[in-house]
N, C-alpha and C. Protein backbone atom coordinates (compact mmCIF):
# COMPACT_ATOMS: atom_id res chain seq x y z
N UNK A 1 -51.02 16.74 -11.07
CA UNK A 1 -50.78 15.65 -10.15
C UNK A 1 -50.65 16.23 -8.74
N UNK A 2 -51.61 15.99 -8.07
CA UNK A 2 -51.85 16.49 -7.05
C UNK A 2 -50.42 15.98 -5.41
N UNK A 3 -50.32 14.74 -6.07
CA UNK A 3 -48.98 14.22 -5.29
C UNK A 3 -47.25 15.47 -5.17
N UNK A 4 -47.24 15.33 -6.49
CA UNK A 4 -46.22 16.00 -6.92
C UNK A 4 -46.01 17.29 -6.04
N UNK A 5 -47.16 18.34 -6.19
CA UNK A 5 -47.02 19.31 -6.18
C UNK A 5 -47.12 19.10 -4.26
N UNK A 6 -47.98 18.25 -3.90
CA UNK A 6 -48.11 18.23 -2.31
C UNK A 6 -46.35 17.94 -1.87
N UNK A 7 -45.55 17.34 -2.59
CA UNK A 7 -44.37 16.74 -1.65
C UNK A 7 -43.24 18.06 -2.02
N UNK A 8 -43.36 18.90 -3.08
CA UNK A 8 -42.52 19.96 -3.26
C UNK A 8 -42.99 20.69 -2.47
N UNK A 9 -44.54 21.19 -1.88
CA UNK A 9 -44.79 22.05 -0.71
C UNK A 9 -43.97 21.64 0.46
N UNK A 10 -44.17 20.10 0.69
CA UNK A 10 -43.60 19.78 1.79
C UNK A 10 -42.22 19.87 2.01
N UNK A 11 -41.11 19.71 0.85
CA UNK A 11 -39.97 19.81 0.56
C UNK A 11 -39.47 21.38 0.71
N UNK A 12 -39.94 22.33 0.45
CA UNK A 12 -40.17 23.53 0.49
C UNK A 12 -40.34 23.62 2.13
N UNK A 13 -41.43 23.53 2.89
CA UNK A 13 -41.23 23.32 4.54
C UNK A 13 -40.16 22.35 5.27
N UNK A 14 -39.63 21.96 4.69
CA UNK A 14 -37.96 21.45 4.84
C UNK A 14 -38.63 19.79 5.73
N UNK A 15 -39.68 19.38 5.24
CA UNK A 15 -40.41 17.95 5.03
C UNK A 15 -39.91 17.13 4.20
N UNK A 16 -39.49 15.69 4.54
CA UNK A 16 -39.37 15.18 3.59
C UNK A 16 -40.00 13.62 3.65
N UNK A 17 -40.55 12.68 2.68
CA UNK A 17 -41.18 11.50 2.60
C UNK A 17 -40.26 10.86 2.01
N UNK A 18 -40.63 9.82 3.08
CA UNK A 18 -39.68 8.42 3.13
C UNK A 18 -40.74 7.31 3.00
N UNK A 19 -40.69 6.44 1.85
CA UNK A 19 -41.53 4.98 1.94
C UNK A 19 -40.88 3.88 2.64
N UNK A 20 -41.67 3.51 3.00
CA UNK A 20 -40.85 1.98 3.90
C UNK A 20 -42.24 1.03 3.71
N UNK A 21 -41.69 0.84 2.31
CA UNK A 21 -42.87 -0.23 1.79
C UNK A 21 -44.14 0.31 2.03
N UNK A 22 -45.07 0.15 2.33
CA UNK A 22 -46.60 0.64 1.74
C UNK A 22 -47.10 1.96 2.62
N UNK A 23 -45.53 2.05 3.68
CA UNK A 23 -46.16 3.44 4.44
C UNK A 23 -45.30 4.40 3.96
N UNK A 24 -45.71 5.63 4.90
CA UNK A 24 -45.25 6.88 4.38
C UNK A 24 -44.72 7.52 5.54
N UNK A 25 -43.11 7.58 5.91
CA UNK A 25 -42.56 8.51 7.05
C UNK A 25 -42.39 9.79 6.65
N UNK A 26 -42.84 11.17 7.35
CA UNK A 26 -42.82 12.23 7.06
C UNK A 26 -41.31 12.99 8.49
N UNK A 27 -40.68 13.50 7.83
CA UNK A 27 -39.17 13.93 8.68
C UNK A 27 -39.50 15.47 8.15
N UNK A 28 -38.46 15.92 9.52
CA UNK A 28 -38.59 15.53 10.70
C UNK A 28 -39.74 15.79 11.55
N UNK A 29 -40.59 14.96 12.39
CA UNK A 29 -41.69 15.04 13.01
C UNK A 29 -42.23 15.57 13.76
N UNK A 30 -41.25 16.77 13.73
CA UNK A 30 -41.57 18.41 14.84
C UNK A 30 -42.29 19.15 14.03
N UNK A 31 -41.92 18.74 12.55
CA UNK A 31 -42.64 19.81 11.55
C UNK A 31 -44.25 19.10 11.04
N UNK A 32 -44.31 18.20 11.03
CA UNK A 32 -45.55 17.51 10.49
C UNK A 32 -46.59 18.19 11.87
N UNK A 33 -47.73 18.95 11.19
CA UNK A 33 -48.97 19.48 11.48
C UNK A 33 -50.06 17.79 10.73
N UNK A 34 -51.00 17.94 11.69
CA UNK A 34 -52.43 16.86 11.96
C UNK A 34 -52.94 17.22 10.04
N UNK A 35 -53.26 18.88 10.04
CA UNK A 35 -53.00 19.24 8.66
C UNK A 35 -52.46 18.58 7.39
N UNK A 36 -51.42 18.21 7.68
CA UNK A 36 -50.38 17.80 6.78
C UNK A 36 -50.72 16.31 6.95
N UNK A 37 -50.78 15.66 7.96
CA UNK A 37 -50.98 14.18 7.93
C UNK A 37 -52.40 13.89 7.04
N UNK A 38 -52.94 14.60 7.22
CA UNK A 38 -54.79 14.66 6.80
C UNK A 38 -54.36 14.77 5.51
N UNK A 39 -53.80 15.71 4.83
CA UNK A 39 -53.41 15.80 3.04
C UNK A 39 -52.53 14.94 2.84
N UNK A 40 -51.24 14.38 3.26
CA UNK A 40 -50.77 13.27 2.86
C UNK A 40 -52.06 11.91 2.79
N UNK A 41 -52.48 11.80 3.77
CA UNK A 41 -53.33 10.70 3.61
C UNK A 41 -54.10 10.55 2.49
N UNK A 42 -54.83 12.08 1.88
CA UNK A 42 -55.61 11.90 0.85
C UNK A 42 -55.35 11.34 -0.60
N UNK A 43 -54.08 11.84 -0.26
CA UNK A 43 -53.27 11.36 -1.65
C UNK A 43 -52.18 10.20 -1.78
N UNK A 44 -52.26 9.74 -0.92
CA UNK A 44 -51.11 8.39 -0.32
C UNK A 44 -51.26 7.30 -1.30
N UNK A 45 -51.87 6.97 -2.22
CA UNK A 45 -51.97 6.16 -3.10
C UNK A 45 -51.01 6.71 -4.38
N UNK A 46 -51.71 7.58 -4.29
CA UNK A 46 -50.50 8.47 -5.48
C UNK A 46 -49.17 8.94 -4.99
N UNK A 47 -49.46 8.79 -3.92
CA UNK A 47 -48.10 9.18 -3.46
C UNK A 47 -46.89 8.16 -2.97
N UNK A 48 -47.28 6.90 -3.06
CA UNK A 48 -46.64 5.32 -3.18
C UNK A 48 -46.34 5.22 -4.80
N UNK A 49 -47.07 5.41 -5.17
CA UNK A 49 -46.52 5.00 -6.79
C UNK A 49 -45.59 6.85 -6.98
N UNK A 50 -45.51 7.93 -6.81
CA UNK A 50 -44.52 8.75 -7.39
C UNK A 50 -43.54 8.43 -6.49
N UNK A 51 -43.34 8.02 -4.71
CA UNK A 51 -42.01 7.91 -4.24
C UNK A 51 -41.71 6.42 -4.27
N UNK A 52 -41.88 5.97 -5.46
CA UNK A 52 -40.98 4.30 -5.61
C UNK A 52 -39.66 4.81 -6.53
N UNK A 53 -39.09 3.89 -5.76
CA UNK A 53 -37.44 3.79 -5.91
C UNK A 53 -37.17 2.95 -7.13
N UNK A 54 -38.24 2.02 -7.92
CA UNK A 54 -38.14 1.50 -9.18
C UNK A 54 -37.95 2.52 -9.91
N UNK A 55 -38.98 3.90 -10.32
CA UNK A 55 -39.71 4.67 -10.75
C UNK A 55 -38.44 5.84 -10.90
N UNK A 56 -38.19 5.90 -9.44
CA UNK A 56 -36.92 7.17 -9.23
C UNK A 56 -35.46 6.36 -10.54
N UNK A 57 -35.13 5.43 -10.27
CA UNK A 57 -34.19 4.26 -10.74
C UNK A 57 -34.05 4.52 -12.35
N UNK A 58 -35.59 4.27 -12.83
CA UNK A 58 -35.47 4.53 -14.23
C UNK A 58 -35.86 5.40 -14.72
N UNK A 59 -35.90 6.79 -13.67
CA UNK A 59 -35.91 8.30 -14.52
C UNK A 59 -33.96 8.51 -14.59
N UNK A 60 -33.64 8.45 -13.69
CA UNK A 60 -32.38 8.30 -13.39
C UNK A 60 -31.38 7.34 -14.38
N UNK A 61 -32.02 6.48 -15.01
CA UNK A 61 -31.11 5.39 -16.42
C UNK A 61 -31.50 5.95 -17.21
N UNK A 62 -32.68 7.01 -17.38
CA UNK A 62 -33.27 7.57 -18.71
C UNK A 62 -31.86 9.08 -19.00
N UNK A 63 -32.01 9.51 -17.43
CA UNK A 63 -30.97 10.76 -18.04
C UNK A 63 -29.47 10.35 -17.77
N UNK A 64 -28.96 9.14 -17.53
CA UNK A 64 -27.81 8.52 -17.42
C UNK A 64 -27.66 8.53 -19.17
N UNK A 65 -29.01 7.82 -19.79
CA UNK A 65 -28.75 7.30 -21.21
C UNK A 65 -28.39 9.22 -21.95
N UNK A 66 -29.05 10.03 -21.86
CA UNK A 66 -29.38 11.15 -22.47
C UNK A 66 -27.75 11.79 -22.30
N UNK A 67 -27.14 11.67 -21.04
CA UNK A 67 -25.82 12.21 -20.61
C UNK A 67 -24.77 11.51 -21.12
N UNK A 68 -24.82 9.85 -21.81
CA UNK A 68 -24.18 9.31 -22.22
C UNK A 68 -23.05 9.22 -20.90
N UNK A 69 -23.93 8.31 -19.82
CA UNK A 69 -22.91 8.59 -18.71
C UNK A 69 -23.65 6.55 -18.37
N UNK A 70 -22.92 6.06 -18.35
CA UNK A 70 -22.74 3.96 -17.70
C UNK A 70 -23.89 4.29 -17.13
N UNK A 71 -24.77 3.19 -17.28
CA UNK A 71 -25.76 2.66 -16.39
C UNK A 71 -25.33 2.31 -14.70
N UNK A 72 -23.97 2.00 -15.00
CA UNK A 72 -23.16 1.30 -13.18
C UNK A 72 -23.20 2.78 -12.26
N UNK A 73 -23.50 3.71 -12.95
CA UNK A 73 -23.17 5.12 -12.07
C UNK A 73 -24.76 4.98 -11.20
N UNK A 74 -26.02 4.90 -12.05
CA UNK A 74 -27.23 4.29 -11.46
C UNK A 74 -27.11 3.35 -10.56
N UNK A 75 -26.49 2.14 -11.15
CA UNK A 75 -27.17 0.76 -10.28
C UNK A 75 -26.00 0.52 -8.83
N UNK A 76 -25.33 1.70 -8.58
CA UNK A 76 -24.00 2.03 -7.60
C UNK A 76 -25.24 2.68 -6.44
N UNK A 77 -25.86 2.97 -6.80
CA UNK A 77 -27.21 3.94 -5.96
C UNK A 77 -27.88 3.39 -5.05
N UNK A 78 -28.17 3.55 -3.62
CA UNK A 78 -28.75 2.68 -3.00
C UNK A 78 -30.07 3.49 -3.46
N UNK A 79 -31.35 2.61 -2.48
CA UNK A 79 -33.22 3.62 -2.39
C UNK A 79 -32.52 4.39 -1.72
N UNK A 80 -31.85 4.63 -0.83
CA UNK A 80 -31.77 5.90 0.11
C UNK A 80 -30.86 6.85 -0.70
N UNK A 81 -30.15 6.50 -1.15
CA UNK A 81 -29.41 7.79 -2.24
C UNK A 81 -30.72 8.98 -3.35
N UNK A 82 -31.75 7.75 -3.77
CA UNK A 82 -32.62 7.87 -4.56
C UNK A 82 -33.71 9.13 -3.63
N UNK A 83 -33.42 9.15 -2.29
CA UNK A 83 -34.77 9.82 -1.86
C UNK A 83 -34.83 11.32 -2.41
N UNK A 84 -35.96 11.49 -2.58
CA UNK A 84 -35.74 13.09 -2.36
C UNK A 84 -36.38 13.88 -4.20
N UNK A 85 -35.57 12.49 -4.52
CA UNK A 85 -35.38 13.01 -6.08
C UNK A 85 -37.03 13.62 -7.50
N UNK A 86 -38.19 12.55 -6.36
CA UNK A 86 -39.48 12.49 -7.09
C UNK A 86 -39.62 13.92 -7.46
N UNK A 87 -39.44 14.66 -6.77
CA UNK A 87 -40.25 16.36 -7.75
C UNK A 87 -38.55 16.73 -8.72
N UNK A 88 -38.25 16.23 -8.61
CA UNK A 88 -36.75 16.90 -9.58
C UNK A 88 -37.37 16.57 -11.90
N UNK A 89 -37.22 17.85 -12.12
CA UNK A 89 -37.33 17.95 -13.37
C UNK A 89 -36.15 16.83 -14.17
N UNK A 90 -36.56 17.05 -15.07
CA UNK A 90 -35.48 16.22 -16.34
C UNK A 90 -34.45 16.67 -16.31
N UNK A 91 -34.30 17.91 -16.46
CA UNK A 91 -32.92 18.86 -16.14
C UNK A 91 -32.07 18.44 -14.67
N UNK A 92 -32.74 18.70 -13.57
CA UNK A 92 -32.00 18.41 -12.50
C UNK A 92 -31.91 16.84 -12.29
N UNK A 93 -32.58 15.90 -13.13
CA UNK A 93 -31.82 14.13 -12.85
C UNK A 93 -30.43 14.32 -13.97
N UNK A 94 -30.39 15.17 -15.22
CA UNK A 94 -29.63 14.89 -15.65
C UNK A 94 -28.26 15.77 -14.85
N UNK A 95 -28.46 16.65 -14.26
CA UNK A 95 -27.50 17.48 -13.76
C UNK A 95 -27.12 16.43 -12.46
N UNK A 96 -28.01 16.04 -11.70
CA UNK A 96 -27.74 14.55 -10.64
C UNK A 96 -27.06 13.49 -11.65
N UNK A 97 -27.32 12.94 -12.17
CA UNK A 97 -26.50 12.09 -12.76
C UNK A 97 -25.04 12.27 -12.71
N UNK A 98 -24.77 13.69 -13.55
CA UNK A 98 -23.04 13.57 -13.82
C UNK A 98 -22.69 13.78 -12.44
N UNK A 99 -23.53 14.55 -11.47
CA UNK A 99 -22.77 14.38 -10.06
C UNK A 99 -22.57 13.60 -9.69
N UNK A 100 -23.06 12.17 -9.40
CA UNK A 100 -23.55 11.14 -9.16
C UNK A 100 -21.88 10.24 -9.92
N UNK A 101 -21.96 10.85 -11.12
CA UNK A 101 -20.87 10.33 -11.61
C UNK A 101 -19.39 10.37 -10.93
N UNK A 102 -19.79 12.15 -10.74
CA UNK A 102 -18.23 12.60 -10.29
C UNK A 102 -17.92 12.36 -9.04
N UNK A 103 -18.87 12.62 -8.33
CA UNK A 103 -18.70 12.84 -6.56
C UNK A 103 -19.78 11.38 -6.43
N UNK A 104 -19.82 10.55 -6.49
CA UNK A 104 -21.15 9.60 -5.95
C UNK A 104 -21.02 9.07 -4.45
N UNK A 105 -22.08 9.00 -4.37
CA UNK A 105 -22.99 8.98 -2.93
C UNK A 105 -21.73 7.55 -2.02
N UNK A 106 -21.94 6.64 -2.73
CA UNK A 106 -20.75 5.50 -1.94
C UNK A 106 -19.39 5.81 -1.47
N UNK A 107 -18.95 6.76 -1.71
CA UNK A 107 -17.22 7.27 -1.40
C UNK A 107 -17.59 7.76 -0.24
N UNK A 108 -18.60 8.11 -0.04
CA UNK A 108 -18.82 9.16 1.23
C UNK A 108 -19.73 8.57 2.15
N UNK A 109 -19.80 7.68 1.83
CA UNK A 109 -20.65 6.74 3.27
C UNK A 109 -19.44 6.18 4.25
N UNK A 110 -20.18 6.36 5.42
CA UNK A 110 -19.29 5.58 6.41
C UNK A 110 -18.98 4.47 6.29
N UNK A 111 -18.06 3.67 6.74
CA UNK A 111 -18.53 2.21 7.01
C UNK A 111 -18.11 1.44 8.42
N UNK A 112 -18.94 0.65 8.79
CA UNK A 112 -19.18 0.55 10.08
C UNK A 112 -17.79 -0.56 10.97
């Protein structure tokens, strides 16, 4: 999967992709090379369906179920908690999960 492996390169150059519905923001935008826009583009179809937040959601209830850890530790998750997660193995959603459990992302948000 040619997606996959393009967004761990990019993740690896300390890049990261953000969907905002059918587009694709690449952060931070000092680092994005014409290069890089040209190969995201090629693969941007595939690369909308691996960074959906449905997709991220229910790899994430799959190793919630496997950890024997509440579905509410998931559905507590905003999309933006979710980013990041598309190249993460089975191992590291289930190791995210119990974090997720222990320390989760909502205790530590501001509020305005």
């Amino acid at each position: 999967m040619k997606a996959l492996a393009l967004l761990h390169e990019l993740h690896q150059a300390g890049i990261w992709t953000e969907r905002r519905g059918e587009k694709l923001v690449l952060k931070p935008a000092d680092r994005v090379t014409a290069e890089i826009v040209n190969r995201v583009r090629e693969v941007k179809p595939e690369l909308l369906r691996v960074i959906d937040p449905v997709r991220q959601r229910d790899r994430l209830l799959e190793a919630a179920r496997q950890e024997g850890i509440n579905r509410c530790v998931v559905d507590k998750l905003t999309d933006a908690d979710l980013a990041g997660i598309e190249c993460w193995s089975d191992i590291q959603l289930r190791t995210a999960i119990r974090w997720y459990r222990d320390d989760p992302p909502y205790l530590r948000r501001s509020t305005p």
